[in-house]
Structures are given as C-alpha cells and as structure tokens.
N, C-alpha and C. Protein backbone atom coordinates (compact mmCIF):
# COMPACT_ATOMS: atom_id res chain seq x y z
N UNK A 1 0.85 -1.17 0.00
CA UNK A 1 0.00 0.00 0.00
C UNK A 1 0.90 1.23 0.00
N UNK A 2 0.93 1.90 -0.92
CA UNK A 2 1.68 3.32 -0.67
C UNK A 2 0.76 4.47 -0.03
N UNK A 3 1.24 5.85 0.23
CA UNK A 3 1.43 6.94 0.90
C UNK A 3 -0.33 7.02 0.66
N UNK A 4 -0.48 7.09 -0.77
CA UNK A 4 -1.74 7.68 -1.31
C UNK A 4 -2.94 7.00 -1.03
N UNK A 5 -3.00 5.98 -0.70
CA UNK A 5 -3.99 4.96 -0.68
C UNK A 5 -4.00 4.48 1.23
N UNK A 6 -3.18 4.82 2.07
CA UNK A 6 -3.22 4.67 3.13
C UNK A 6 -3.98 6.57 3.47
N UNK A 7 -3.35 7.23 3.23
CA UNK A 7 -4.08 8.77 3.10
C UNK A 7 -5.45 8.92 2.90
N UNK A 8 -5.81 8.10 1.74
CA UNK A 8 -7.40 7.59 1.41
C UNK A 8 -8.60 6.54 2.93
N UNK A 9 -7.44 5.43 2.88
CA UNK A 9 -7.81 4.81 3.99
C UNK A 9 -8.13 5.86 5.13
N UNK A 10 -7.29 6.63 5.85
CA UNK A 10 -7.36 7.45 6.79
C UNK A 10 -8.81 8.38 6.39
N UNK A 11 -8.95 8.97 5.46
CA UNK A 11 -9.76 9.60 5.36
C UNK A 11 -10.92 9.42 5.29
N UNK A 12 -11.08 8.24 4.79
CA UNK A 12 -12.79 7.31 5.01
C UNK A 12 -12.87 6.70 6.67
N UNK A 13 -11.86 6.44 7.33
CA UNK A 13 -12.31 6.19 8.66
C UNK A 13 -12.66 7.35 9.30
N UNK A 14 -11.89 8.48 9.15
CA UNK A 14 -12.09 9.59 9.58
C UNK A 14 -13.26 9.84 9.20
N UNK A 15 -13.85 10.38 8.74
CA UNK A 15 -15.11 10.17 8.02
C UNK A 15 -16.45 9.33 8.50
N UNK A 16 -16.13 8.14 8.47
CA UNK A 16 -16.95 6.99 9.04
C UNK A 16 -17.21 7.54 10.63
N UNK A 17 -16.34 7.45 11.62
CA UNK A 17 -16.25 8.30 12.76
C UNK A 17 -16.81 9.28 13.03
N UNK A 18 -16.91 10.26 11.63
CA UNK A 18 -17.37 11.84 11.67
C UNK A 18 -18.86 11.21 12.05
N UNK A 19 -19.46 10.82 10.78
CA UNK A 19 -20.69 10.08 10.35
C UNK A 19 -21.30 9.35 11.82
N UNK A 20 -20.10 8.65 12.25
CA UNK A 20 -20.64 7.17 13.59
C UNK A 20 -21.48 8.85 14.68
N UNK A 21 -20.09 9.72 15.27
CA UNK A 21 -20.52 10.49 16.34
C UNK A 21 -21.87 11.62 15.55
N UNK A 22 -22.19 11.94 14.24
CA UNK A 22 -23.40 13.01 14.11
C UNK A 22 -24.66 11.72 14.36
N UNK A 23 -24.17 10.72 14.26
CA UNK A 23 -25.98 9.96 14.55
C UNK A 23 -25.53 9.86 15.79
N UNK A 24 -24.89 9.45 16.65
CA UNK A 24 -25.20 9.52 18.26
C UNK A 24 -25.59 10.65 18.75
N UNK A 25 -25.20 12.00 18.44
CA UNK A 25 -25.92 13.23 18.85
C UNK A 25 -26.89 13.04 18.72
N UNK A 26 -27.63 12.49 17.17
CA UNK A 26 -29.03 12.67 16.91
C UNK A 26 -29.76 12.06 17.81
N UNK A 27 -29.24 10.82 18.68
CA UNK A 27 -30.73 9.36 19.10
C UNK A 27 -30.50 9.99 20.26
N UNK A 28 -31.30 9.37 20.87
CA UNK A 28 -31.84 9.34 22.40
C UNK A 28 -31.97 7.99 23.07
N UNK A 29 -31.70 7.96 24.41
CA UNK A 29 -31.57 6.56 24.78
C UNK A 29 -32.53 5.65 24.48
N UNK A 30 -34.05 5.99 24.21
CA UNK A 30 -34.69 5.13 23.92
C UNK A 30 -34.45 4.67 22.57
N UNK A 31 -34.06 5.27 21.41
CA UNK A 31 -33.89 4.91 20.16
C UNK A 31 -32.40 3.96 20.07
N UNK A 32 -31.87 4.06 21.12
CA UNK A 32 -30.38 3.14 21.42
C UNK A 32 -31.12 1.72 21.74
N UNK A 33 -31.65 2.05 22.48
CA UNK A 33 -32.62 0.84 23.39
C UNK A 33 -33.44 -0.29 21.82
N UNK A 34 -34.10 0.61 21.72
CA UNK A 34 -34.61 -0.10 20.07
C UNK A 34 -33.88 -0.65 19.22
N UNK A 35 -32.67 0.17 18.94
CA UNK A 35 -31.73 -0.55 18.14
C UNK A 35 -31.07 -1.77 18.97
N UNK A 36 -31.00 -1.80 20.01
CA UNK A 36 -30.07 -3.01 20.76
C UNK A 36 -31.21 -4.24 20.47
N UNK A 37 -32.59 -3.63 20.81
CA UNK A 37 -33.18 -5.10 20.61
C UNK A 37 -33.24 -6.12 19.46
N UNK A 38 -32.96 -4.68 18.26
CA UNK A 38 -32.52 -5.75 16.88
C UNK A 38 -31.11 -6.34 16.47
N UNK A 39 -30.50 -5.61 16.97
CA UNK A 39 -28.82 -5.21 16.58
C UNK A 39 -28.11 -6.06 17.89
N UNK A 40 -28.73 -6.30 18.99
CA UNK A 40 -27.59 -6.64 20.21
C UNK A 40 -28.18 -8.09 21.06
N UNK A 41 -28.07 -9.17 20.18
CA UNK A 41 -28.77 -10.13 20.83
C UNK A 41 -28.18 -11.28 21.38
N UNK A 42 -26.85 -10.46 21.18
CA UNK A 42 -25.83 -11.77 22.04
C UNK A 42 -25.64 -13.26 21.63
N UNK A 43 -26.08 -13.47 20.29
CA UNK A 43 -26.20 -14.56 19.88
C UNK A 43 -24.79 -14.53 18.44
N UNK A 44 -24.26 -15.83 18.07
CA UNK A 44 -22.95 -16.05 17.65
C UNK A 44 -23.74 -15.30 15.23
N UNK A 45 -22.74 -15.04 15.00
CA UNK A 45 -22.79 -14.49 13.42
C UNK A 45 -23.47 -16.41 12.89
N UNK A 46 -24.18 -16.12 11.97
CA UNK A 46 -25.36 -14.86 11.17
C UNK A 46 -26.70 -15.06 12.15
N UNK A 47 -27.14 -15.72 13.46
CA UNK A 47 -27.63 -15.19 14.12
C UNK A 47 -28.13 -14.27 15.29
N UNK A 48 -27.30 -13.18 15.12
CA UNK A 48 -26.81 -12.21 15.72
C UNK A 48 -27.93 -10.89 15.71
N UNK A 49 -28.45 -10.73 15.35
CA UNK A 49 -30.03 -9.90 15.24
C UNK A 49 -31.48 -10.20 14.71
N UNK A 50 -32.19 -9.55 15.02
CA UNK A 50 -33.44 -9.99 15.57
C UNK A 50 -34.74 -9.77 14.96
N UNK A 51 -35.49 -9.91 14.12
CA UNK A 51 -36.55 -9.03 13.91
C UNK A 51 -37.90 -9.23 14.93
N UNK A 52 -38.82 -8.40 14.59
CA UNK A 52 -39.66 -8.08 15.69
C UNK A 52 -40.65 -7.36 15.07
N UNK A 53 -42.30 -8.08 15.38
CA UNK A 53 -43.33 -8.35 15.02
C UNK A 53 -43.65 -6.93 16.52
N UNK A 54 -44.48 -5.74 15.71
CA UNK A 54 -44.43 -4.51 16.49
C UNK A 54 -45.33 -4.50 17.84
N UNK A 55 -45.98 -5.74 18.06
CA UNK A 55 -46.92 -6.04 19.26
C UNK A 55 -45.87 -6.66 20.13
N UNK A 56 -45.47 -7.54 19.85
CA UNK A 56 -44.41 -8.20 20.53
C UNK A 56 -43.24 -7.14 20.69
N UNK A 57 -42.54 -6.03 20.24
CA UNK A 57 -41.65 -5.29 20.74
C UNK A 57 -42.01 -4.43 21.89
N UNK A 58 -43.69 -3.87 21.45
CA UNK A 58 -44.02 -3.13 22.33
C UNK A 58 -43.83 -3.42 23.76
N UNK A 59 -44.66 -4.74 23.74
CA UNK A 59 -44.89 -5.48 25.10
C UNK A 59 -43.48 -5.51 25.89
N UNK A 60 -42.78 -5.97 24.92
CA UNK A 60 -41.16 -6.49 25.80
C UNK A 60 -40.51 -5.31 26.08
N UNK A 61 -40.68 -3.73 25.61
CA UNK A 61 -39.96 -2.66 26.08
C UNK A 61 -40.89 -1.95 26.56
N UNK A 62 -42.12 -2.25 27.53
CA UNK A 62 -42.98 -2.04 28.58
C UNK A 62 -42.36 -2.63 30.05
N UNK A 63 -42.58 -3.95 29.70
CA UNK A 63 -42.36 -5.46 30.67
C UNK A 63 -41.39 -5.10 30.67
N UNK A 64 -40.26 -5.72 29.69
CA UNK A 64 -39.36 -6.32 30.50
C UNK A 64 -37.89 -4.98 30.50
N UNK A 65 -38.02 -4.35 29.28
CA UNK A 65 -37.36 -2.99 30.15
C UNK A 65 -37.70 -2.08 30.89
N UNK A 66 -38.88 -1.98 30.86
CA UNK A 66 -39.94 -0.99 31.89
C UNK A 66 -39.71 0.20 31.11
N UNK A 67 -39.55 0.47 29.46
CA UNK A 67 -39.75 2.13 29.30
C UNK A 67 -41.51 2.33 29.50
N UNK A 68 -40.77 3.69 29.44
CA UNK A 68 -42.37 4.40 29.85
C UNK A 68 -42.76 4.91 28.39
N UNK A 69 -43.39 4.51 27.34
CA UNK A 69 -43.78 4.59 26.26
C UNK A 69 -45.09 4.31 25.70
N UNK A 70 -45.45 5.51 25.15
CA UNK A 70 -47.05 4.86 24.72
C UNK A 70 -46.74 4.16 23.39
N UNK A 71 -47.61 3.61 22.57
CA UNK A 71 -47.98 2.65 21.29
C UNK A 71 -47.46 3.72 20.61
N UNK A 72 -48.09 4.56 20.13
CA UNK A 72 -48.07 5.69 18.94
C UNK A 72 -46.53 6.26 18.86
N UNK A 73 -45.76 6.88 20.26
CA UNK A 73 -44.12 7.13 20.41
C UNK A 73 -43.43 6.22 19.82
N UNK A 74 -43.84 4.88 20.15
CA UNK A 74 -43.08 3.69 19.80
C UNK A 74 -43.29 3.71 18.17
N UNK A 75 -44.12 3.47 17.95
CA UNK A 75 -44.71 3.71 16.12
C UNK A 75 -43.48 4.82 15.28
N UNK A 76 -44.15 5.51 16.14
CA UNK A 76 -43.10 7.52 15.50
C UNK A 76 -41.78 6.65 15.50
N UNK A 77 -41.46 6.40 16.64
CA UNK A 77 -39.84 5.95 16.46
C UNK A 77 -39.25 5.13 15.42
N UNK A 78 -40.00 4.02 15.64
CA UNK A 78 -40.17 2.60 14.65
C UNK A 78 -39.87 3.83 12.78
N UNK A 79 -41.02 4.46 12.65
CA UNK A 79 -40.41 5.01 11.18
C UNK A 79 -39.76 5.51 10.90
N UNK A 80 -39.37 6.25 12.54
CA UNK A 80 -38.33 7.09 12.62
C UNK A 80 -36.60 6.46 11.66
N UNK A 81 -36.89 4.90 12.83
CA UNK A 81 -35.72 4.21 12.46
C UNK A 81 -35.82 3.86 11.26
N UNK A 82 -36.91 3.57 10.68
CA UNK A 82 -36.98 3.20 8.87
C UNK A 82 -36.42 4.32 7.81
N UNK A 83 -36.82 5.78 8.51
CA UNK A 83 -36.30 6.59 7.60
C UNK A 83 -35.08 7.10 7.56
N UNK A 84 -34.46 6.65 8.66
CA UNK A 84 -32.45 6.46 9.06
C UNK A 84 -31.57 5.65 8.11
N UNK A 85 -32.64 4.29 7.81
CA UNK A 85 -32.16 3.15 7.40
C UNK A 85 -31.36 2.31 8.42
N UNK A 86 -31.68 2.75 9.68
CA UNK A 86 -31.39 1.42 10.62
C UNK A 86 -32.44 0.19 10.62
N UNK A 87 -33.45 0.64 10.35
CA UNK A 87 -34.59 -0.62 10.58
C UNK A 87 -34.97 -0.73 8.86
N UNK A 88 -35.81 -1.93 8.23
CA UNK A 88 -36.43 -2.47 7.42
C UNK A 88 -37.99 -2.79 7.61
N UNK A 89 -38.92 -2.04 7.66
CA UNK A 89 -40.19 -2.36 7.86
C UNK A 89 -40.35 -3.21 6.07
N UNK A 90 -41.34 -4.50 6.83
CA UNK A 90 -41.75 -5.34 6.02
C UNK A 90 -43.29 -4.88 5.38
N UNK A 91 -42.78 -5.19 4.20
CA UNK A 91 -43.89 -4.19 3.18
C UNK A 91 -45.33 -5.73 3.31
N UNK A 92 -46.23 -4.68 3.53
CA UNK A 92 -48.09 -5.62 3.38
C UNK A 92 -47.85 -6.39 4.57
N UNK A 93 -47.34 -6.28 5.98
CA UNK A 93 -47.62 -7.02 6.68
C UNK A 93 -48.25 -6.46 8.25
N UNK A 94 -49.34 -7.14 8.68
CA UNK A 94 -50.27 -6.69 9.70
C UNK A 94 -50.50 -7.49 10.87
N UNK A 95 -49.78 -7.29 11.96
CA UNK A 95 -48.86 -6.19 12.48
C UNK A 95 -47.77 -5.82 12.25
N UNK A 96 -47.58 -4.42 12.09
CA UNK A 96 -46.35 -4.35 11.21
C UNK A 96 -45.15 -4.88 11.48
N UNK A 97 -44.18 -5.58 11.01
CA UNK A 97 -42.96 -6.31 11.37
C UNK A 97 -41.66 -5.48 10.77
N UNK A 98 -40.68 -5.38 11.58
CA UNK A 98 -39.51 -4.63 11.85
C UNK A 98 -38.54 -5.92 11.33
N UNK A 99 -37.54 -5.38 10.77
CA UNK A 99 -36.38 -6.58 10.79
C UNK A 99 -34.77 -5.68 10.46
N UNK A 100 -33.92 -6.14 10.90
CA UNK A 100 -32.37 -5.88 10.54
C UNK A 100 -32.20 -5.24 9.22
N UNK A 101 -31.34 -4.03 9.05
CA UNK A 101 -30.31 -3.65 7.82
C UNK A 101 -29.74 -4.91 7.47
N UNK A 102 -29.50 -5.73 6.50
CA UNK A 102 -28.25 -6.36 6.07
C UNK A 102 -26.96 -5.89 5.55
N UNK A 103 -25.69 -5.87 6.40
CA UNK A 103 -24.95 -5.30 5.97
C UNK A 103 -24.53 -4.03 6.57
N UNK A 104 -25.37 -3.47 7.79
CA UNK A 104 -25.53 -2.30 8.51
C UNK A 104 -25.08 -2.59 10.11
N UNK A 105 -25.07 -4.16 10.23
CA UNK A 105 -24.69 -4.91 11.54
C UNK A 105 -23.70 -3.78 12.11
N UNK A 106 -22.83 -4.06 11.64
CA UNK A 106 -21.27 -3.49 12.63
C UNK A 106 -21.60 -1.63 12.59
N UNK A 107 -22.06 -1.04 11.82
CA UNK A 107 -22.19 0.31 12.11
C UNK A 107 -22.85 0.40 12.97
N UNK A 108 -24.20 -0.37 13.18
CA UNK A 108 -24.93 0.12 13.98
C UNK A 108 -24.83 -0.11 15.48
N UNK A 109 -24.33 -1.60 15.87
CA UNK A 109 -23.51 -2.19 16.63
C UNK A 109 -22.45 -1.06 16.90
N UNK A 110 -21.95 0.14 16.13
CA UNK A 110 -20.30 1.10 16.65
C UNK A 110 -20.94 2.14 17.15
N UNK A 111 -22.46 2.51 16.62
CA UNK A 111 -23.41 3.77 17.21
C UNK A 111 -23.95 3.29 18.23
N UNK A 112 -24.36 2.55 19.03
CA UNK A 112 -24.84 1.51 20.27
C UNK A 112 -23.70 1.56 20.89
N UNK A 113 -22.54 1.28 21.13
CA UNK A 113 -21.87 1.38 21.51
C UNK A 113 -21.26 2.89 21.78
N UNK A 114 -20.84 3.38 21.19
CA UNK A 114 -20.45 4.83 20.78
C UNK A 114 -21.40 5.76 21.81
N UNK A 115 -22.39 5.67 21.35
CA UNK A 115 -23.54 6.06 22.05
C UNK A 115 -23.62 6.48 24.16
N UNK A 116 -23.49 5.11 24.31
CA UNK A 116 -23.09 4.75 26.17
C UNK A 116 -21.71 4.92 26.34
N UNK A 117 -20.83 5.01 25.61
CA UNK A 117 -19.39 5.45 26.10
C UNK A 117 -19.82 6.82 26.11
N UNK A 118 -19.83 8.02 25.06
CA UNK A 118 -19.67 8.88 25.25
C UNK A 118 -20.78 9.63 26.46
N UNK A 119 -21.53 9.23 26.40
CA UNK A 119 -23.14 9.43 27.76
C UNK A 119 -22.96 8.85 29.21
N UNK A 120 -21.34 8.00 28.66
CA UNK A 120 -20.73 7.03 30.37
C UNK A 120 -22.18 6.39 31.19
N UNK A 121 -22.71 5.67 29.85
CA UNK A 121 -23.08 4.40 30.24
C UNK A 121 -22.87 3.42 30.36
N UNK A 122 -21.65 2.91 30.28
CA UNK A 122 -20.94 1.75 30.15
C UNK A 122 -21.79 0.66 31.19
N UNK A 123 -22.24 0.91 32.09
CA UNK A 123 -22.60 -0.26 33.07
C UNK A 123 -23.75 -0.89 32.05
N UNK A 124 -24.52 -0.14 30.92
CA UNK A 124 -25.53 -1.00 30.66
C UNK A 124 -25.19 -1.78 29.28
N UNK A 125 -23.93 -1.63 28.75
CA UNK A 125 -23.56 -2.64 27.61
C UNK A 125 -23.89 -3.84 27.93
C-alpha cells in the first residue's frame, strides 16, 4: 500500500467516525434501546439480530425494560428508524414487522456502543 492509498484509507475512517458520532448526537436513549433489541442479541454471526413483530416489541420494552412509552411514540420511532435506514419495515404485513439492515450490523452495533461510552453508560452494555 503506498502513501496515497493509506491517506485515502485514513480519510474514510475519519469520516466513518465523523458520520458514527453526528448519529449519536441525533438518538436518544430510547432509540439506542430499540436498536439493541434488533442489533444486540448476544447470539454467535449470522444469528446475531433480531426481527420483531411490532406487538411483541411493544410489550417487551414495557415489561421487561420498563420504558415508559405509549404505542403511537413507539410507532413515531419505529419510522423514525426506517427513515435512518437502521430498521427495514416489512412491506403488506399486519402487524407491522420490523427486521435488521443487512450489511448495517457493525455500524450500527459502533453507534450503540459509541452512544453509552460517550453518555458514560458503560454499566448498561
């Protein structure tokens, strides 16, 4: 690799970085929270994220994370994330179903992360 092409390299990470920290400004912990449930499932590559049928998300980030969220916030968000291109809403289906970027894994996985370091949340990774 010469001078010019490592210079290039540098400049697309730089870049990528720029890009990773302007969407962590943008979200809010609950929209971190959403993304972890698709993006952070602790399970080994290629089953490593999650999709999610929008009755069943609701319920489980009521219950079992306890946000305080009505249906409709959750909705707003949900397109919110579709019109980011973190999420994939599934076209003609009732209730609407959410599923993974392909190919978006590790960015979004570096903004989730990124996210609780810089906010020094680390205890909840």
């Amino acid at each position: 690799m010469n001078s010019t092409e490592t210079l290039i390299n540098i400049s697309l990470e730089k870049d990528i970085d720029e890009v990773i920290a302007d969407l962590v400004d943008r979200l809010d912990f609950l929209d971190v929270q959403i993304l972890r449930k698709f993006y952070s499932t602790g399970k080994e590559f290629p089953f490593d994220t999650q999709p999610y049928c929008f009755p069943v998300l609701y319920k489980e980030m009521k219950e079992v994370h306890r946000l305080k969220i009505g249906l409709e916030a959750l909705r707003k968000r949900m397109d919110n994330m579709v019109r980011f291109g973190f999420l994939e809403k599934v076209s003609n289906s009732n209730p609407a179903n959410y599923m993974p970027v392909k190919g978006k894994e590790m960015m979004i996985r570096n903004i989730i992360m990124k996210f609780f370091l810089i906010n020094g949340l680390n205890q909840f990774l």
